[in-house]
C-alpha atoms as a PDB file:
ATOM      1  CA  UNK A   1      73.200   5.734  -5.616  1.00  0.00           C
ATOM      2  CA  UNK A   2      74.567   5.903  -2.251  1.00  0.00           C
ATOM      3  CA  UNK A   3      75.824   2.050  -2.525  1.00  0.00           C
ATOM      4  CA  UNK A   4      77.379   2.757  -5.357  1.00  0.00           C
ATOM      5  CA  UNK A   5      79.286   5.599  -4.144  1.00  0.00           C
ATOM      6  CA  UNK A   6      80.432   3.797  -1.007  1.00  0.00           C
ATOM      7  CA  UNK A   7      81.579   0.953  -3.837  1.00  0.00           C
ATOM      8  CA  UNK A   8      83.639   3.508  -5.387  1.00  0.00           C
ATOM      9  CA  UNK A   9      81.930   2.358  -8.804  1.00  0.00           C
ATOM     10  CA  UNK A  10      80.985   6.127  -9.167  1.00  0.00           C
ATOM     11  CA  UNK A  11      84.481   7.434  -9.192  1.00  0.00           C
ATOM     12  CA  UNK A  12      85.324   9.501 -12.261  1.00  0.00           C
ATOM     13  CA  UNK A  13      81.980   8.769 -14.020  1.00  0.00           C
ATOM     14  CA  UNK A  14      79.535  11.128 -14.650  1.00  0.00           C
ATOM     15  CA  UNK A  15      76.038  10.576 -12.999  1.00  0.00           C
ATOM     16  CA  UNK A  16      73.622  11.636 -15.205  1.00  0.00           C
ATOM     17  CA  UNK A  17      70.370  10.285 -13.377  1.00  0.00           C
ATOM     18  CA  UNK A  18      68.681  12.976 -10.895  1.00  0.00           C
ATOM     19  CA  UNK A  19      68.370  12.119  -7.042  1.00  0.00           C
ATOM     20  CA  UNK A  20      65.080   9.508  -8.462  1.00  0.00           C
ATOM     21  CA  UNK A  21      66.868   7.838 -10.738  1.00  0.00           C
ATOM     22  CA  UNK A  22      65.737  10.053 -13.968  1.00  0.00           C
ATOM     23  CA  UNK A  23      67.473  11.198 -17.024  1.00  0.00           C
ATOM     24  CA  UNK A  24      65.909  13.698 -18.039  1.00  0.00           C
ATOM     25  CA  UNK A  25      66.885  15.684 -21.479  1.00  0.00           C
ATOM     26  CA  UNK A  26      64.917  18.354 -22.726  1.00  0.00           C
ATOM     27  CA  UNK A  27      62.474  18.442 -20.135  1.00  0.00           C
ATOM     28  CA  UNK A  28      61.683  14.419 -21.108  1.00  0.00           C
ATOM     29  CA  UNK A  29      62.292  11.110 -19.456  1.00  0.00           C
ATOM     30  CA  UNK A  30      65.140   9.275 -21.099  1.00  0.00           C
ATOM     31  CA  UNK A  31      66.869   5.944 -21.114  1.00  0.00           C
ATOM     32  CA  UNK A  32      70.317   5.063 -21.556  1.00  0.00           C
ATOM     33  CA  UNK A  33      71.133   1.433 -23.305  1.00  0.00           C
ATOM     34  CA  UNK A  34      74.431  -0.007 -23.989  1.00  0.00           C
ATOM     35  CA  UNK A  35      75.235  -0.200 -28.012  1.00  0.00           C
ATOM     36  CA  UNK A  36      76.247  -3.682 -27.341  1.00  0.00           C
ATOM     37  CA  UNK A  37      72.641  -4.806 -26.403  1.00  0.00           C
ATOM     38  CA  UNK A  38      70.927  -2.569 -29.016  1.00  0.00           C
ATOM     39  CA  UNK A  39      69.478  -2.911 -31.260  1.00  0.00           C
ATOM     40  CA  UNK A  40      71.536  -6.285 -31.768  1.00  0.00           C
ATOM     41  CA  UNK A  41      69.766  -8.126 -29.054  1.00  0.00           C
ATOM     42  CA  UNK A  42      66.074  -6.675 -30.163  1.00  0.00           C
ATOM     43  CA  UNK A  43      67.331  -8.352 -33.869  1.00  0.00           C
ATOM     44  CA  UNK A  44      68.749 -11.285 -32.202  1.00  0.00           C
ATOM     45  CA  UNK A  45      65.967 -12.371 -30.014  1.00  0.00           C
ATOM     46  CA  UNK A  46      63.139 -11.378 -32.722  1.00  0.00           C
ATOM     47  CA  UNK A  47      64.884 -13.519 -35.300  1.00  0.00           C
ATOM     48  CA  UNK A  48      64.090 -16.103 -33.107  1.00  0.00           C
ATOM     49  CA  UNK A  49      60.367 -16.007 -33.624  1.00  0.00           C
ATOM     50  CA  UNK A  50      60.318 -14.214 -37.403  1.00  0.00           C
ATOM     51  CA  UNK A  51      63.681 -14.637 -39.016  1.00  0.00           C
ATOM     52  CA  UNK A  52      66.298 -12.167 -39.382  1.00  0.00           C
ATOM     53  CA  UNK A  53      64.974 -10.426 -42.526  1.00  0.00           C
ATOM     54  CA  UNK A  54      61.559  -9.552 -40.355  1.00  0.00           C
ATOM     55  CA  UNK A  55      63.070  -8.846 -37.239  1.00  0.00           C
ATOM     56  CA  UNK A  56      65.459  -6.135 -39.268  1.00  0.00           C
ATOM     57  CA  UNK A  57      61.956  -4.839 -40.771  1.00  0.00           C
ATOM     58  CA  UNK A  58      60.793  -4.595 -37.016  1.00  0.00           C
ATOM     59  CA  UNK A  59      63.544  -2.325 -36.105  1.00  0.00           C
ATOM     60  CA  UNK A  60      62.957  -0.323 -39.209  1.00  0.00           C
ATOM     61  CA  UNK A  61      59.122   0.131 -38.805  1.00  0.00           C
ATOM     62  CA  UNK A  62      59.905   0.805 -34.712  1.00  0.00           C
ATOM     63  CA  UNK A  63      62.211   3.643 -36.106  1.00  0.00           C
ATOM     64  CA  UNK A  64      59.385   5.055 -38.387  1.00  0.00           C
ATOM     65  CA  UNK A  65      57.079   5.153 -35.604  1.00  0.00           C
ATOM     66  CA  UNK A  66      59.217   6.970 -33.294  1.00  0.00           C
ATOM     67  CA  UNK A  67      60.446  10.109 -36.192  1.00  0.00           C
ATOM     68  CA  UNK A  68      56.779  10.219 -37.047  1.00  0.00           C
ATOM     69  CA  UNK A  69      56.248  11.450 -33.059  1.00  0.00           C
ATOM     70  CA  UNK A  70      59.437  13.491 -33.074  1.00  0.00           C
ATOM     71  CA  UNK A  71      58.078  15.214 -36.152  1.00  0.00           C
ATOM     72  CA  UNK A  72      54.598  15.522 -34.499  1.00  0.00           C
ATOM     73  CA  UNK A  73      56.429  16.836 -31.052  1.00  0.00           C
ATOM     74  CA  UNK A  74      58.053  19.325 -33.146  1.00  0.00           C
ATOM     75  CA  UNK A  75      55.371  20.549 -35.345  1.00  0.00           C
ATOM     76  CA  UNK A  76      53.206  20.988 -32.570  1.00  0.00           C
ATOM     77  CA  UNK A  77      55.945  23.483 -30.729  1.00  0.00           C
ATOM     78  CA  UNK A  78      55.113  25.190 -33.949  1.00  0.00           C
ATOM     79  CA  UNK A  79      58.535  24.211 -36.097  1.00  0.00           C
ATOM     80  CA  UNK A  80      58.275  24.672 -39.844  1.00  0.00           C
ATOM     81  CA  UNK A  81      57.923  21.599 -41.571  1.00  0.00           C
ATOM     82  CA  UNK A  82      61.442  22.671 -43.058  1.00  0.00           C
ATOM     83  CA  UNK A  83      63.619  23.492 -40.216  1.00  0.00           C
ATOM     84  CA  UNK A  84      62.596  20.455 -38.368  1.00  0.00           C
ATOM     85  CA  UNK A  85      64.449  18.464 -40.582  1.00  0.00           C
ATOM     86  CA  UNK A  86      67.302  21.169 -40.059  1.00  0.00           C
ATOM     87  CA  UNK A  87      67.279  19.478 -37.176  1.00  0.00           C
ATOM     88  CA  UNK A  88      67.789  16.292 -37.844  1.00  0.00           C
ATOM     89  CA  UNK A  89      71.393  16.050 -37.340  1.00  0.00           C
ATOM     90  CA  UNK A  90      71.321  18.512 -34.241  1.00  0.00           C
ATOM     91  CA  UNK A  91      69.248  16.140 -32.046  1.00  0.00           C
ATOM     92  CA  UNK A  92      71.392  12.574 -33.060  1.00  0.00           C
ATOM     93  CA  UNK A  93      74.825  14.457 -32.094  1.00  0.00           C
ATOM     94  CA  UNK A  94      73.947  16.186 -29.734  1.00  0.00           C
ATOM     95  CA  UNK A  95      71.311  14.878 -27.354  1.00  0.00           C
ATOM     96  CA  UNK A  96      71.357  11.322 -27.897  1.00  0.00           C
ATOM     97  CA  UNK A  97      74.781   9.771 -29.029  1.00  0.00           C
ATOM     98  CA  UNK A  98      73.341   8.430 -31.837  1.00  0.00           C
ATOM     99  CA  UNK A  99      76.097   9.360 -34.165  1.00  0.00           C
ATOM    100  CA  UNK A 100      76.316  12.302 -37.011  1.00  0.00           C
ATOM    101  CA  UNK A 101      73.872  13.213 -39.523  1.00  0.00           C
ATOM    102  CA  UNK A 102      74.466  15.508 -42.347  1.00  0.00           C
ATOM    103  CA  UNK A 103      71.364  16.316 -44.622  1.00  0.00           C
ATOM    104  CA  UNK A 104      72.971  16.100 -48.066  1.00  0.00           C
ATOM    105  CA  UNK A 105      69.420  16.916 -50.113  1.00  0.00           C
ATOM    106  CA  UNK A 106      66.121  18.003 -48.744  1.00  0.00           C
ATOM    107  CA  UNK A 107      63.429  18.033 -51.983  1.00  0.00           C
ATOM    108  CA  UNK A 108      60.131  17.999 -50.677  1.00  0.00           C
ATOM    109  CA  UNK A 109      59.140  18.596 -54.260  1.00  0.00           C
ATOM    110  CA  UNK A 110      61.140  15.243 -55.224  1.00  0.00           C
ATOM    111  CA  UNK A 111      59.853  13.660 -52.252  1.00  0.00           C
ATOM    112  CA  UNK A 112      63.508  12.928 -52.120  1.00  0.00           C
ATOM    113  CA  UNK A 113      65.693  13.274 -48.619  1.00  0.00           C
ATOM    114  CA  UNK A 114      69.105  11.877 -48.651  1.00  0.00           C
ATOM    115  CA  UNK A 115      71.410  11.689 -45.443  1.00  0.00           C
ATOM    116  CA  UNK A 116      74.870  10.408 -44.787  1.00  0.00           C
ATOM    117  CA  UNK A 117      75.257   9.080 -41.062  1.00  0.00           C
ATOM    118  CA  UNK A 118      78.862   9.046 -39.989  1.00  0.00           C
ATOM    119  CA  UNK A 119      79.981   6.551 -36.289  1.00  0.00           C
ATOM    120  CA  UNK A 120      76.019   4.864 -36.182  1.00  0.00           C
ATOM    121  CA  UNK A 121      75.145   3.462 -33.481  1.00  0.00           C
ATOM    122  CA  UNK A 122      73.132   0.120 -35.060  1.00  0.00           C
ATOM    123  CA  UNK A 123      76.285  -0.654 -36.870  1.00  0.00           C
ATOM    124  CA  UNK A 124      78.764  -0.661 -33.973  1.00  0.00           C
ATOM    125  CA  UNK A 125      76.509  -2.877 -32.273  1.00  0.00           C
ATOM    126  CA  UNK A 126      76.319  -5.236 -34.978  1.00  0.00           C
ATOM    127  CA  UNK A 127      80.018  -5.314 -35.078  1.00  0.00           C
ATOM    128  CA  UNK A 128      80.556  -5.241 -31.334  1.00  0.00           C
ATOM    129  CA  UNK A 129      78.599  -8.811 -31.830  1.00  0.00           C
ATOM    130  CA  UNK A 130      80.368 -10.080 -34.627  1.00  0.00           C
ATOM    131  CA  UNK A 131      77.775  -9.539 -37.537  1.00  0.00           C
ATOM    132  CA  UNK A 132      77.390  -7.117 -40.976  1.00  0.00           C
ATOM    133  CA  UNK A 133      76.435  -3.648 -40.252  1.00  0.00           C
ATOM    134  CA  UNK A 134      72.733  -3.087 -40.113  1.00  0.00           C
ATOM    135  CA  UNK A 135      70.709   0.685 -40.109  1.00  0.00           C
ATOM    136  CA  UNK A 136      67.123  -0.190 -39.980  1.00  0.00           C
ATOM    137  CA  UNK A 137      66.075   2.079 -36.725  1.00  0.00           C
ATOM    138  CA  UNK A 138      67.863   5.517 -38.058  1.00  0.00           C
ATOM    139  CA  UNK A 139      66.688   4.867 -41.631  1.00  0.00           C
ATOM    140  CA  UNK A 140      63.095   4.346 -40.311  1.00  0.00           C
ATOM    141  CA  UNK A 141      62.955   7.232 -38.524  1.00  0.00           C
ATOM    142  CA  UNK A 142      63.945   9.760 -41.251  1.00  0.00           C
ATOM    143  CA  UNK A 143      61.072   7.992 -43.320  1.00  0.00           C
ATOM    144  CA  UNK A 144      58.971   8.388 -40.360  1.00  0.00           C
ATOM    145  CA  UNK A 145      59.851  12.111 -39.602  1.00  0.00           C
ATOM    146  CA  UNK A 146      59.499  13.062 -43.502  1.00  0.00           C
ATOM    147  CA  UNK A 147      56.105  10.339 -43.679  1.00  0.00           C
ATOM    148  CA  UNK A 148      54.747  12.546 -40.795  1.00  0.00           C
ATOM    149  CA  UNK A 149      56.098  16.450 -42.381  1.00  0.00           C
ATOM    150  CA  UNK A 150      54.600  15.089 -46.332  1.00  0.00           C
ATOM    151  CA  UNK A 151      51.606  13.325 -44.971  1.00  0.00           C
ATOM    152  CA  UNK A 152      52.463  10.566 -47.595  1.00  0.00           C
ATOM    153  CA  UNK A 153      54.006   6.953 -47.264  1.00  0.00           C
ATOM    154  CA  UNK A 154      57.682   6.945 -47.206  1.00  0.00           C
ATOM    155  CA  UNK A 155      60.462   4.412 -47.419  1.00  0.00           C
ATOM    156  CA  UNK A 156      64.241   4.819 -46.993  1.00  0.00           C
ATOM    157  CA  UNK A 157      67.201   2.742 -48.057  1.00  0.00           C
ATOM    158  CA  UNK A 158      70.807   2.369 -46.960  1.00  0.00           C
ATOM    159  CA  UNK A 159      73.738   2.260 -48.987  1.00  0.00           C
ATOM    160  CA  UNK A 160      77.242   1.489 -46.836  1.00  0.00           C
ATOM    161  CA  UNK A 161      79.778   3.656 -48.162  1.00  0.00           C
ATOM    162  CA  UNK A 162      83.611   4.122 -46.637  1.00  0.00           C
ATOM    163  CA  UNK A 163      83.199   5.785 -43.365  1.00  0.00           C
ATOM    164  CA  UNK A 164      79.611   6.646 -43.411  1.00  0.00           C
ATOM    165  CA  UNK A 165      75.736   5.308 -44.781  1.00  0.00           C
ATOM    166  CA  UNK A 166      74.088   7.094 -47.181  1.00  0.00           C
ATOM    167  CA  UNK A 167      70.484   7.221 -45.844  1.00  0.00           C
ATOM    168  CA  UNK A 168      67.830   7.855 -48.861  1.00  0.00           C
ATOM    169  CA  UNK A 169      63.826   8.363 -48.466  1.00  0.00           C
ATOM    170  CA  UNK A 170      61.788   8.096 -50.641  1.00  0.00           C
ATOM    171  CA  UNK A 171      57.561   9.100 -51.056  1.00  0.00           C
ATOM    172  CA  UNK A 172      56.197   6.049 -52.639  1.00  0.00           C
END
């Protein structure tokens, strides 16, 4: 930190690492990545090996596995199945820069959650690198976080509307 500081690279941005180097948001270890690199590179450099259909599917199932452990994280502070996925569009805008969520229907009795996910983060980096909007990590983890609160086998779908995606899951 200090050699960047005598660079002047630090002047007028925010440090957000502590004195070892650690972001650290709700009492957890985080990373920072540029949008650029992902999760364009991850689809770029997996195509390589599986195709681009497969490596979109590996982003996807990556993002189920990760909102089935926020759901679990959650539950086990002893959040109601419900209000954790109040929370779904808290943690995106707020904590991580993910972009905006707005729950637009929650029927657990439908097995039926539609979102609509305004400035996304997968598909600026898709256009920052000069290819079609893609949402495979968000979309996998609201199946993953409503997989984990049902206890049944989700899938979700996007749609690209003007301005936003409309996020659906769906119990199978």
């Amino acid at each position: 930190m200090e050699v960047l500081k005598r660079m002047g690279l630090l002047e007028g941005a925010p440090v957000l690492t502590d004195e070892e180097g650690i972001i650290r948001l709700q009492g957890r270890r985080c990373i920072l990545m540029d949008v650029e690199a992902f999760p364009h590179y991850v689809i770029e450099v997996v195509s390589k090996f599986m195709g681009e259909r497969l490596a979109q599917e590996f982003v996807y199932w990556f993002g189920s596995a990760y909102g089935e452990k926020y759901a679990e994280r959650y539950l086990k502070m002893g959040i109601p199945e419900d209000k954790i996925v109040q929370l779904l569009p808290a943690i995106p805008a707020v904590v991580t820069g993910w972009g905006i969520v707005e729950v637009v229907k929650y029927s657990p009795e439908e097995g039926e959650v539609v979102v609509k996910i305004y400035n996304d983060f997968e598909s600026e980096s898709a256009r920052l690198n000069g290819a079609s909007p893609t949402n495979n990590f968000m979309r996998g983890m609201l199946a993953g976080v409503v997989s984990r609160i049902w206890g049944a086998k989700v899938y979700a779908s996007a749609e690209y509307k003007d301005g936003y995606i409309l996020v659906t899951a769906r119990k199978r």
